[in-house]
Protein backbone atom coordinates (compact mmCIF):
# COMPACT_ATOMS: atom_id res chain seq x y z
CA UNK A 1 302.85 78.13 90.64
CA UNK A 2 303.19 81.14 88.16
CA UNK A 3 302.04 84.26 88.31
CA UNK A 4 299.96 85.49 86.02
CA UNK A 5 300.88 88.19 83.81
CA UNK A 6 299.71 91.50 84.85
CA UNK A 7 296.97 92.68 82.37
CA UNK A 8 297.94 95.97 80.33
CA UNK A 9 296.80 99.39 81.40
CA UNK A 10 295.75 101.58 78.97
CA UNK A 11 297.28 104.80 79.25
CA UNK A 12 295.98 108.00 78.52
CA UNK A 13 297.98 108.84 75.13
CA UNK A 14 296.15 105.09 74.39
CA UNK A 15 293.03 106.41 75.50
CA UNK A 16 293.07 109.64 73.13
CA UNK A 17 294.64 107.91 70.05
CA UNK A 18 291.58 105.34 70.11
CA UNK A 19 289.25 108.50 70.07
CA UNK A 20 291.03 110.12 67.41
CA UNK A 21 290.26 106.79 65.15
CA UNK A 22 286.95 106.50 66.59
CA UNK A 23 286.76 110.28 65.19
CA UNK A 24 287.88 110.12 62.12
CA UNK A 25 285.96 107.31 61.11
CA UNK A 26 282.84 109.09 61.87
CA UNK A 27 284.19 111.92 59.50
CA UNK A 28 284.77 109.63 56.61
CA UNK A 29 281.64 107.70 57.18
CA UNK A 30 279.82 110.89 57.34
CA UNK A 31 281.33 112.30 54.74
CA UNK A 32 281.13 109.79 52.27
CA UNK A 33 277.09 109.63 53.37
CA UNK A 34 276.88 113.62 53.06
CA UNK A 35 278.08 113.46 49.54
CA UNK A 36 276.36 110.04 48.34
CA UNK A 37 273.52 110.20 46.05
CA UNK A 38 271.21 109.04 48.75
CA UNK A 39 271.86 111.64 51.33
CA UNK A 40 269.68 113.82 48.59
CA UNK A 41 267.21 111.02 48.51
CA UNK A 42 263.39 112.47 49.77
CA UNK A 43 261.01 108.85 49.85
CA UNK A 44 257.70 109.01 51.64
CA UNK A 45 255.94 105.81 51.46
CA UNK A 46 252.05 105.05 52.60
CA UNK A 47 252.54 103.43 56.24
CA UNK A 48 248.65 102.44 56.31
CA UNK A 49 249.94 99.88 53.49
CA UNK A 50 253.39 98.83 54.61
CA UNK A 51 252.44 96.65 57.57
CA UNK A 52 250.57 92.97 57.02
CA UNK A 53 249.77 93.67 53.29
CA UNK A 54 249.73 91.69 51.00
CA UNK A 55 251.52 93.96 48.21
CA UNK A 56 254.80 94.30 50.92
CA UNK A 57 255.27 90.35 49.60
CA UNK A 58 258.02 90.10 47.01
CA UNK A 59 258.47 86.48 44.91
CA UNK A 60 260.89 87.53 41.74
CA UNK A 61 259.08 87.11 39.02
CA UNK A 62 255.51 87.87 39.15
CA UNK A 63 254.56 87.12 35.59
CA UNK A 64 251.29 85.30 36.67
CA UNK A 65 250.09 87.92 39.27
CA UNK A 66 247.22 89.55 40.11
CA UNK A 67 247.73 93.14 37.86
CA UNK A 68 247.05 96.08 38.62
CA UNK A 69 244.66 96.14 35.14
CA UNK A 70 242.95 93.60 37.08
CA UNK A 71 242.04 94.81 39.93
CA UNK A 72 241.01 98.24 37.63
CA UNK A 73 237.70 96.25 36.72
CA UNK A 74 235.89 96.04 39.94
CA UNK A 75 233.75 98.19 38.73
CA UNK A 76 230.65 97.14 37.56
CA UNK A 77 228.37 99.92 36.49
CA UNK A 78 229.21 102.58 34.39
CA UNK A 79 228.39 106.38 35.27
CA UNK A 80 225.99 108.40 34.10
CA UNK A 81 227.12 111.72 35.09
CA UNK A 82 230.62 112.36 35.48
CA UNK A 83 232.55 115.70 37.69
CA UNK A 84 236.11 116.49 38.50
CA UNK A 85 236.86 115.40 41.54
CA UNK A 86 240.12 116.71 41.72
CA UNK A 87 243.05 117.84 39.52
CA UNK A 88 247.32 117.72 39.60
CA UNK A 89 249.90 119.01 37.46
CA UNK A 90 252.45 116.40 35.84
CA UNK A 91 254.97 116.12 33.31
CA UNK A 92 253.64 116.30 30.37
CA UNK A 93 255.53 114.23 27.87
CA UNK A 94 255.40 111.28 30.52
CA UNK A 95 253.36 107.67 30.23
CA UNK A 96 250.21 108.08 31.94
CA UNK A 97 250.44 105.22 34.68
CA UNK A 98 247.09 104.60 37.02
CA UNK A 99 245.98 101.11 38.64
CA UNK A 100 243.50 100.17 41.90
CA UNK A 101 246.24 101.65 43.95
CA UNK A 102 246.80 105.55 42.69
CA UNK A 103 247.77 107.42 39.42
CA UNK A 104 251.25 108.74 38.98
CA UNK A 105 252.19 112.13 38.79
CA UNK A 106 255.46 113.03 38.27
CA UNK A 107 257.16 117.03 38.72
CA UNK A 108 260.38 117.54 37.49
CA UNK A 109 262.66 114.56 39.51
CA UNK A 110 259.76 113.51 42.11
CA UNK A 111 257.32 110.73 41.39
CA UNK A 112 253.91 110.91 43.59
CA UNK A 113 251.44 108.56 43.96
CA UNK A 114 247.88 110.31 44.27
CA UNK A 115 245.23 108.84 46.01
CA UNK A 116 242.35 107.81 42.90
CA UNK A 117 239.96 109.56 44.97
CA UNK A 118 240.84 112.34 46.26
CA UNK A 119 244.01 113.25 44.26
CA UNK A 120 246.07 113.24 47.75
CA UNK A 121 249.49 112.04 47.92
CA UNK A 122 250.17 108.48 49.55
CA UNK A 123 253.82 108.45 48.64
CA UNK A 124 256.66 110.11 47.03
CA UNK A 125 259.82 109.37 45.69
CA UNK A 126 262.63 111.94 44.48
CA UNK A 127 266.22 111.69 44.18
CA UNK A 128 266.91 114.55 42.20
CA UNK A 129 267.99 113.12 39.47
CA UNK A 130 266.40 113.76 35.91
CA UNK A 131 263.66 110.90 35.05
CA UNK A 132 263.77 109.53 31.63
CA UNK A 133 260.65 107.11 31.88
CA UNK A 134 258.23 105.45 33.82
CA UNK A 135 256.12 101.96 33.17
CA UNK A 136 254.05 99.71 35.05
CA UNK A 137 253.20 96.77 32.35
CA UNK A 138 249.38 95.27 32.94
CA UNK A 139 250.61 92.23 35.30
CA UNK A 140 252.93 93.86 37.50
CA UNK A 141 252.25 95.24 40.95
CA UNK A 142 255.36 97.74 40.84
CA UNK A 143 255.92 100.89 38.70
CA UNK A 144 259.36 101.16 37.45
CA UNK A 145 261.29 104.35 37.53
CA UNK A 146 264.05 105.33 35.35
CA UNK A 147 266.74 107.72 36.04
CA UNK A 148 269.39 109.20 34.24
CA UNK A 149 272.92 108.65 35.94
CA UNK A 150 276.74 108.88 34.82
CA UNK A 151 275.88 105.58 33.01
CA UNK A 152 273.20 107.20 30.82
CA UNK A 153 269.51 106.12 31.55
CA UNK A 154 270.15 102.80 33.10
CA UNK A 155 269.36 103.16 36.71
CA UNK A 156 266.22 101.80 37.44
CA UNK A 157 264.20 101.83 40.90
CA UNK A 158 260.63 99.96 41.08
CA UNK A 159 258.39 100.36 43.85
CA UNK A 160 255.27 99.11 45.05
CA UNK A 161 252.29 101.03 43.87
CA UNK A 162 250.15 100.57 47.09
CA UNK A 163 252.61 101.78 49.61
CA UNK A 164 255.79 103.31 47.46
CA UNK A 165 258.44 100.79 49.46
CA UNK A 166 261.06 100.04 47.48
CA UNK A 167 261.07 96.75 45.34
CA UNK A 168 263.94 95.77 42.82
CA UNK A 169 266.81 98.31 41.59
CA UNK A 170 268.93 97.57 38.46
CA UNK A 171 271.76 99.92 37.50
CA UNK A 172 273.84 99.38 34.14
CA UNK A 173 275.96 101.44 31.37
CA UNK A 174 272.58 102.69 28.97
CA UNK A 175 272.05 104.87 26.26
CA UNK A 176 271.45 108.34 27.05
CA UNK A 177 268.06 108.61 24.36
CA UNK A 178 265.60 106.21 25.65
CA UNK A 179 261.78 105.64 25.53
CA UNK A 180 260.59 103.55 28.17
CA UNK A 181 257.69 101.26 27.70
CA UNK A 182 255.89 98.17 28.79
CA UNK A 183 254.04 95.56 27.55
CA UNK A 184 251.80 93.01 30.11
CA UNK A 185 254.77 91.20 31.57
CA UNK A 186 257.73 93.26 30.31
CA UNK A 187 258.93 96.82 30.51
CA UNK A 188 262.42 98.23 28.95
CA UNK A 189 263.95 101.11 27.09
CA UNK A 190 264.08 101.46 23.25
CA UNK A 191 266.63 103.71 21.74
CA UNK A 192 268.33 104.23 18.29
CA UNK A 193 270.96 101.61 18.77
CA UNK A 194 269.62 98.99 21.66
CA UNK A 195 266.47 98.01 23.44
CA UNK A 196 266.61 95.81 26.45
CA UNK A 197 263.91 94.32 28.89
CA UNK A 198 263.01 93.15 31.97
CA UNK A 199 260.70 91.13 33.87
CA UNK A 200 259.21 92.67 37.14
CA UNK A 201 262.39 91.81 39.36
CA UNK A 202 264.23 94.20 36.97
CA UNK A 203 266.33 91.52 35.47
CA UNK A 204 267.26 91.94 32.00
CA UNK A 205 265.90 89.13 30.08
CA UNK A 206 266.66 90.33 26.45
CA UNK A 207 269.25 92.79 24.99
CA UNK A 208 269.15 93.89 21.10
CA UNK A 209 271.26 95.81 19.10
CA UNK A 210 274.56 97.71 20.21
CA UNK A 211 276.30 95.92 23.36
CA UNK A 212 277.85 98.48 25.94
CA UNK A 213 279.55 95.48 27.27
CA UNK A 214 279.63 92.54 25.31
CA UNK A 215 280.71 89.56 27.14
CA UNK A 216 281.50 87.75 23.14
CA UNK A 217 282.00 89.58 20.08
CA UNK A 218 279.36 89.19 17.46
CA UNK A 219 276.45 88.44 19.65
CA UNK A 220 274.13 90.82 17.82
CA UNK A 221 273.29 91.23 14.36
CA UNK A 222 272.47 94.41 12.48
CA UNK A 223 274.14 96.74 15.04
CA UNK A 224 274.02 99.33 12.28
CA UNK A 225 270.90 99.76 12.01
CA UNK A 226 268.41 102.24 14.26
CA UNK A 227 265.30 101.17 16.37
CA UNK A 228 262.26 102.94 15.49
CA UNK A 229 259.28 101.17 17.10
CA UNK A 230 258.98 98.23 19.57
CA UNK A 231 255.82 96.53 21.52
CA UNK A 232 255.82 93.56 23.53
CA UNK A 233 253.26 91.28 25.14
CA UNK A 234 254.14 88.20 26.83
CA UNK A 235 256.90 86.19 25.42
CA UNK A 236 256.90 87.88 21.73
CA UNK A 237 259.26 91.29 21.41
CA UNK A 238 258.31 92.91 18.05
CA UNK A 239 261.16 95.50 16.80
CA UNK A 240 261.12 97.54 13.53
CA UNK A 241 264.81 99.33 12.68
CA UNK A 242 265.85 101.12 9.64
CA UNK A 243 269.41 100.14 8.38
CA UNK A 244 271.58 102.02 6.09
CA UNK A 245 272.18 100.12 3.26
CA UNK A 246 268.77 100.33 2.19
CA UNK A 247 266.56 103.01 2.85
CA UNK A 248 263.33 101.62 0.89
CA UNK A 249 263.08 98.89 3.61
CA UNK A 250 262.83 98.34 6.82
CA UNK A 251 263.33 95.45 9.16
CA UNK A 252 261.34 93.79 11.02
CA UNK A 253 261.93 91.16 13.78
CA UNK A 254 259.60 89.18 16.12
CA UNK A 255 261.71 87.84 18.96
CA UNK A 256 261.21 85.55 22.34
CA UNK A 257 261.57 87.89 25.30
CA UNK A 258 263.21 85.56 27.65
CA UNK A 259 266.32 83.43 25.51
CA UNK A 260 268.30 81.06 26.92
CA UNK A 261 270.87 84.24 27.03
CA UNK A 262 269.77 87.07 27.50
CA UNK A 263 272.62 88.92 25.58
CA UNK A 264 271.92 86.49 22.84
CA UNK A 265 269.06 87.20 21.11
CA UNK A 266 266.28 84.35 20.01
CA UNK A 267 264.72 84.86 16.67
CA UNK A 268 261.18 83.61 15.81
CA UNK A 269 261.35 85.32 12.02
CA UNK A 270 262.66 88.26 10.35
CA UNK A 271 260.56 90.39 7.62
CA UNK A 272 261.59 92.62 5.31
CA UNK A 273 258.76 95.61 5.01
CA UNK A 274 258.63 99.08 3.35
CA UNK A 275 260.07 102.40 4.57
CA UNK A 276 258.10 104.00 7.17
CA UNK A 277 256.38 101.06 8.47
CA UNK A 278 256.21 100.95 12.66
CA UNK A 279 255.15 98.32 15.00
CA UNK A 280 251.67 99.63 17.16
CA UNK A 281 250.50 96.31 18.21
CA UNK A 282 251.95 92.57 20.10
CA UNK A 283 250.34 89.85 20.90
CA UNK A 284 251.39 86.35 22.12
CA UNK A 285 252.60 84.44 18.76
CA UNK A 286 251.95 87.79 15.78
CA UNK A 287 252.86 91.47 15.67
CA UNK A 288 250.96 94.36 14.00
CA UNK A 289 252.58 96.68 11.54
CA UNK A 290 251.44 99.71 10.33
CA UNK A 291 252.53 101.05 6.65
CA UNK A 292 252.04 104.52 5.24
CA UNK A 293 251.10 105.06 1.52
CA UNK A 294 253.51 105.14 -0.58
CA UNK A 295 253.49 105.85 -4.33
CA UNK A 296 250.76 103.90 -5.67
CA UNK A 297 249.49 101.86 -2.90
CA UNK A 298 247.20 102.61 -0.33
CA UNK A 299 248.32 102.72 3.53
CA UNK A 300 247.73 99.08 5.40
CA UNK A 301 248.00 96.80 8.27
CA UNK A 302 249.90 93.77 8.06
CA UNK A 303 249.47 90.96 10.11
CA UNK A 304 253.10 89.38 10.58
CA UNK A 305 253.28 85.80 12.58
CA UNK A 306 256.12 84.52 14.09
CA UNK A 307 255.96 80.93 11.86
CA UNK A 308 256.66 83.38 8.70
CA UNK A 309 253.35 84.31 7.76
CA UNK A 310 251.53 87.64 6.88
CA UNK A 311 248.64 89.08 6.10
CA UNK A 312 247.86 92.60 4.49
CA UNK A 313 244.98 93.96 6.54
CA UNK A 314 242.77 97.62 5.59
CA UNK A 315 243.99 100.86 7.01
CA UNK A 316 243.45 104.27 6.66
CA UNK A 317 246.39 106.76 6.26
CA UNK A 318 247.90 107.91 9.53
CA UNK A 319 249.36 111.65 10.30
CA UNK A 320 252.19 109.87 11.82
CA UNK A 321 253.56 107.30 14.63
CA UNK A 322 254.20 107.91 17.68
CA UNK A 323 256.83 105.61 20.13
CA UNK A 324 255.06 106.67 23.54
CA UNK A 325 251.84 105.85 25.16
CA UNK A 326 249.78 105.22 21.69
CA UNK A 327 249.71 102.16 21.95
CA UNK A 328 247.80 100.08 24.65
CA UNK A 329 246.49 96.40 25.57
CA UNK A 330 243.93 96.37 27.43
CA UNK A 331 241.13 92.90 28.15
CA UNK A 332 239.67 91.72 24.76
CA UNK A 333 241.26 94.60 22.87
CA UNK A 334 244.43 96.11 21.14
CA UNK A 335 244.68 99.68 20.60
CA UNK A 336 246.90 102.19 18.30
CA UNK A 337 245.88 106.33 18.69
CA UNK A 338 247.53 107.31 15.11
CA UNK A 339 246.71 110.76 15.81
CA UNK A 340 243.00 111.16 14.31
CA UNK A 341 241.41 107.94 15.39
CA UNK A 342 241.80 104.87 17.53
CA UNK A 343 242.12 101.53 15.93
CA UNK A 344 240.85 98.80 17.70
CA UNK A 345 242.02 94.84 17.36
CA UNK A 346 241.12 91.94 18.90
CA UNK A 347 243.86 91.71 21.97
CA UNK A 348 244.46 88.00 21.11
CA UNK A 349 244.59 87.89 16.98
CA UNK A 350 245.33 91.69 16.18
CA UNK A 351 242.40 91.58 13.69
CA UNK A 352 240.76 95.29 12.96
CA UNK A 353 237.87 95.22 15.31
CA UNK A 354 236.65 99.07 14.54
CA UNK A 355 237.71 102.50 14.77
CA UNK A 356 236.62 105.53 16.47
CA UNK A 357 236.63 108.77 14.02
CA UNK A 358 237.69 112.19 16.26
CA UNK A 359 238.79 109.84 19.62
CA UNK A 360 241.45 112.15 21.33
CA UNK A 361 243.80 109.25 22.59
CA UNK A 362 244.12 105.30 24.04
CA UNK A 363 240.60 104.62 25.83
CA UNK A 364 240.63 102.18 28.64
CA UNK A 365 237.93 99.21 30.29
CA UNK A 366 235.40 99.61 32.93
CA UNK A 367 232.73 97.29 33.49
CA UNK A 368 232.42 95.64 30.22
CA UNK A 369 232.74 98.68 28.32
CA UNK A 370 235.48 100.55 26.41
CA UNK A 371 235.55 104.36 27.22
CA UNK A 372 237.68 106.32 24.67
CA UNK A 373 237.70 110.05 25.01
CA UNK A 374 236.23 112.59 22.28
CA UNK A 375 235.33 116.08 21.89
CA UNK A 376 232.22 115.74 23.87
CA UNK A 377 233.10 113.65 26.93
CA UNK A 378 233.99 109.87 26.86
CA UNK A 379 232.34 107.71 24.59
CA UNK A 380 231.18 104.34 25.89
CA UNK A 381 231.35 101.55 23.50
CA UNK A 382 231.07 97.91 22.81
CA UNK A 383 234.17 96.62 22.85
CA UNK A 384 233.22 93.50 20.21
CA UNK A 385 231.22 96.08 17.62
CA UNK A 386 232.67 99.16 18.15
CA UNK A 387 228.58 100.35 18.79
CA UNK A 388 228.73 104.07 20.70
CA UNK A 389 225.98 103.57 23.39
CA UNK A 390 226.34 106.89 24.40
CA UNK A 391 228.48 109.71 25.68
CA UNK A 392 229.39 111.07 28.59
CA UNK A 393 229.64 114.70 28.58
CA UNK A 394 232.84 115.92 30.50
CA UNK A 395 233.54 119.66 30.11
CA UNK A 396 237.27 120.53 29.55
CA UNK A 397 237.08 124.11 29.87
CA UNK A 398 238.58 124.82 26.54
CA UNK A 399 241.23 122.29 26.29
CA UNK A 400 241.25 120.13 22.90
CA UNK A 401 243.98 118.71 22.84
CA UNK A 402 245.15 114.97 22.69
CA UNK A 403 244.18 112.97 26.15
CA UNK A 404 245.41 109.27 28.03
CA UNK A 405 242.12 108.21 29.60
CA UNK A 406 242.56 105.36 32.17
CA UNK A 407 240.87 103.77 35.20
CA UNK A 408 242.18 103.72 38.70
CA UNK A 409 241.00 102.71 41.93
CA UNK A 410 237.48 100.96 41.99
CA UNK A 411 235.52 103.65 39.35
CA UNK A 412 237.83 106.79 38.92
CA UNK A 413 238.13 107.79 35.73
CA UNK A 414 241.78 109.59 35.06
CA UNK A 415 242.88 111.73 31.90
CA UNK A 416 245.92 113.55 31.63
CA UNK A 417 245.24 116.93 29.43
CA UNK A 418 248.78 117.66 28.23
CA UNK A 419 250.82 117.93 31.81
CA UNK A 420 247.47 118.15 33.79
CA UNK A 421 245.43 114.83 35.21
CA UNK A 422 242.09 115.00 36.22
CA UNK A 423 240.15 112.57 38.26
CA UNK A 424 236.39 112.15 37.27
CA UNK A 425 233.40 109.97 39.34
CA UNK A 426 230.30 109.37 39.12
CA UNK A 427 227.94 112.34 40.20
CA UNK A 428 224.20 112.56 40.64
């Protein structure tokens, strides 16, 4: 019989070379941690919501969901009396977002969710990197954050708004000047030369304009000309863009949010409109346009379908358009803040409903009722006349300027005062 081999001793010089590797690889592992992005990454989320709830349940895309719009109308009575139950600075030139789970503030590169109640933080989120937008469209259960990185503003983190746990991430090359905004199923970034969105997993389901990476050449069309508006509500994408061989028009195209490629855009119809005119309302097969005077004729709606159809609607002249937070959907009704009123449409045929004279900003739902905030307090009104039942005094101390009004949690009413939100309830 053979022996067996004798096994190998390790020898000392053996012994200290393995703890040398062992060593260094903690150094480069470490290293490469210490100067990572995410080693500056401060995330609190809400533990009382993380563990057997039902919002920790991801399944892609969530287009039918519950929304957080929703779950805003469990109110059912209306207060009489309103008070400040608490106040929180915030950016000021940032989309208001609120739903049954918080209201968003957001301080320089941190994100907080505050507690509708109380105004108390549940969770936070900063990575220090500069935020170019934030959006939580009516049907998702996630608010999307956008950052700016080397790529421009294309990295994009969504979280869930009950306990701040992370939910989808999408990072790509991006423009550097972008708007982001949401409709009910959508949210994406508009900016002079491309607008993209995404569904609530964060994939891109539409690109338009300038390609940082196209895949095929002449995949878009009119890549010379500059986005000026966009809305979108459920599968209709409404853009307006201004090209340069003709500055007395503008174009305007209605387009299906989710193509068969999503780097290929699908075109319902294309309209040719005057200078100056801006998209302020979607719905599921039209778009609403508004159009400033202009020599001779009056300023006007129009009504533009995606079969090829239009119809010129009554307007009254706007001080101007605004791309951010002016424009809201919200139950039975459409609204555009042009600056010295709110117009109101019907939510599903974009038909002028009403308007409300002196309104400060985009009113919100609760309990039947729309509540748009004016000079006095917030005036409640029937959504299908446009009748003011009343008004609910709120004292501003002073401030008059322009105000988002929304509803979070089950009756808190939120307004954000230039870079200052203030929860109201009910008081005797």
């Amino acid at each position: 019989m053979k022996a067996l081999p004798r096994p190998e001793r390790r020898t000392r010089r053996d012994i200290i070379a393995t703890c040398v590797i062992i060593l260094l690889t903690l150094i480069v592992i470490t290293g490469t941690w210490w100067g990572s992005q995410q080693s500056r990454v401060d995330h609190s989320v809400d533990a009382s919501q993380t563990i057997g709830s039902d919002s920790g349940t991801k399944t892609g895309n969530n287009d039918s969901s519950n929304s957080h719009a929703t779950q805003d109308k469990r109110a059912t009575q209306l207060p009489k009396h309103l008070s400040p139950a608490w106040e929180a600075p915030t950016t000021a030139d940032r989309q208001l977002v609120a739903g049954a789970n918080g209201v968003l503030s957001i301080r320089g590169t941190r994100v907080s969710m505050l507690d509708a109640r109380t105004g108390k933080e549940r969770w936070h989120y900063d990575q220090q990197r500069e935020i170019c937008g934030v959006a939580s469209p009516s049907r998702w259960t996630e608010v999307v954050v956008v950052f700016r990185s080397p790529k421009g503003c294309g990295e994009a983190i969504s979280f869930d708004m009950a306990s701040g746990q992370y939910a989808y991430t999408r990072d790509a090359l991006a423009q550097d000047d972008v708007t982001v905004f949401a409709g009910d199923t959508r949210a994406g970034t508009i900016s002079p030369r491309r607008i993209e969105i995404w569904r609530d997993d964060l994939v891109r389901t539409v690109e338009v304009g300038y390609q940082e990476a196209p895949t095929q050449p002449d995949q878009q069309k009119y890549v010379n000309c500059s986005f000026t508006s966009a809305q979108t509500y459920a599968t209709m994408l409404a853009t307006a863009s201004a090209c340069p061989d003709d500055d007395s028009k503008k174009l305007v195209r209605l387009l299906d949010t989710t193509p068969e490629k999503s780097d290929q855009p699908e075109i319902y119809h294309e309209f040719t409109v005057p200078a100056g005119a801006e998209v302020v309302a979607a719905a599921q097969n039209s778009a609403l346009i508004y159009i400033p005077p202009q020599d001779d004729h009056d300023a006007k709606f129009q009504l533009l379908n995606k079969s090829g159809d239009f119809e010129n609607l009554p307007a009254q002249a706007s001080p101007g358009v605004e791309a951010e937070d002016q424009s809201r959907t919200d139950g039975p009704v459409a609204m555009w803040f042009d600056g010295a009123r709110l117009n109101v449409f019907g939510a599903e045929d974009l038909h002028p409903r009403f308007q409300v004279d002196g309104a400060l900003g985009t009113g919100a739902m609760m309990a039947g009722a729309l509540l748009v905030p004016v000079p006095t307090g917030i005036a409640v009104i029937d959504p299908a006349h446009g009748t003011v039942e009343r008004t609910i005094p709120v004292e501003r101390h002073g401030y008059t300027g322009p105000i988002t009004l929304r509803i979070s949690g089950d009756s808190t009413i939120v307004e954000q005062r230039a870079d200052t939100l203030v929860g109201l309830t009910a008081s005797p």
